[in-house]
Protein backbone atom coordinates (compact mmCIF):
# COMPACT_ATOMS: atom_id res chain seq x y z
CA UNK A 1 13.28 -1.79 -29.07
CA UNK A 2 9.29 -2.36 -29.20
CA UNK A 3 8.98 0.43 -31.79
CA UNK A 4 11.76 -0.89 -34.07
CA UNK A 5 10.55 -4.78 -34.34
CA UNK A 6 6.76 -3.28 -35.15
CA UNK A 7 8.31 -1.19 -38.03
CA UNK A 8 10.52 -3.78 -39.50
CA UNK A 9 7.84 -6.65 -39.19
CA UNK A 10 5.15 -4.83 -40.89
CA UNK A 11 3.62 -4.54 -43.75
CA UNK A 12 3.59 -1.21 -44.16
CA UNK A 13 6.21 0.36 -42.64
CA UNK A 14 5.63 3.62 -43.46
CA UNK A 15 1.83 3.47 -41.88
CA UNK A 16 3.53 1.75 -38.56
CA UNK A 17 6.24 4.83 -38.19
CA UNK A 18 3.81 7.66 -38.64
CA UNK A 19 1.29 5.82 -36.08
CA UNK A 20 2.87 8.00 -33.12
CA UNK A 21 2.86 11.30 -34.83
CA UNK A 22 -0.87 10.70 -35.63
CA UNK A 23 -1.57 9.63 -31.92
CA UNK A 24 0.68 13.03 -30.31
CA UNK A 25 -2.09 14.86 -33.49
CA UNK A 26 -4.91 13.52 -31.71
CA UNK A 27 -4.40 14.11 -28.15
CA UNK A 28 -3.70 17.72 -29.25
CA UNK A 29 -6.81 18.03 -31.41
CA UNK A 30 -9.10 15.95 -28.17
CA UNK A 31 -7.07 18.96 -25.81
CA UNK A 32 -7.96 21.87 -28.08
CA UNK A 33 -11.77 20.37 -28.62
CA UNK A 34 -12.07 20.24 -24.77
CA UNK A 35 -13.17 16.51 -24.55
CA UNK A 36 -11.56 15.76 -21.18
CA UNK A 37 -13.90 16.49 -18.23
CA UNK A 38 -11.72 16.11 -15.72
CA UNK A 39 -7.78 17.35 -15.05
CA UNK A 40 -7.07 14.48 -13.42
CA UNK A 41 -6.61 10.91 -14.99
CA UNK A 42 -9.34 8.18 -12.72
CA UNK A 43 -7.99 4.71 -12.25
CA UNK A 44 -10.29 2.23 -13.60
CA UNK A 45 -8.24 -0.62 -11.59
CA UNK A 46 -9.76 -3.12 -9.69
CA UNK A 47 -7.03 -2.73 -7.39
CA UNK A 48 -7.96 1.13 -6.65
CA UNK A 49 -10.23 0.72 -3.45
CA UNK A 50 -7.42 -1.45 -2.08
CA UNK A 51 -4.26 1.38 -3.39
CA UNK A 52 -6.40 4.12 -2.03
CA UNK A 53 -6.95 1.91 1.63
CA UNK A 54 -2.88 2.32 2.26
């Protein structure tokens, strides 16, 4: 698990486990403040003009 061998490699530990809370607290706080402009997500893939061609 990806999660687990940041957490137990560390450093700090505790600063490494609370990471995703504090990331689920932002995009929550960004949502409330309104600083999306769009409701859809853009690719910013070079591969888009070719995806959107099929």
């Amino acid at each position: 698990m990806l999660v687990n061998t940041a957490i137990a490699s560390a450093a700090d530990p505790i600063a490494i486990a609370t990471m995703p809370l504090n990331s689920c607290e932002a995009g929550a706080l960004a949502r409330q403040a309104r600083l999306a402009t769009c409701q859809q997500a853009v690719a910013s893939s070079p591969l888009s003009a070719f995806l959107e061609s099929l």
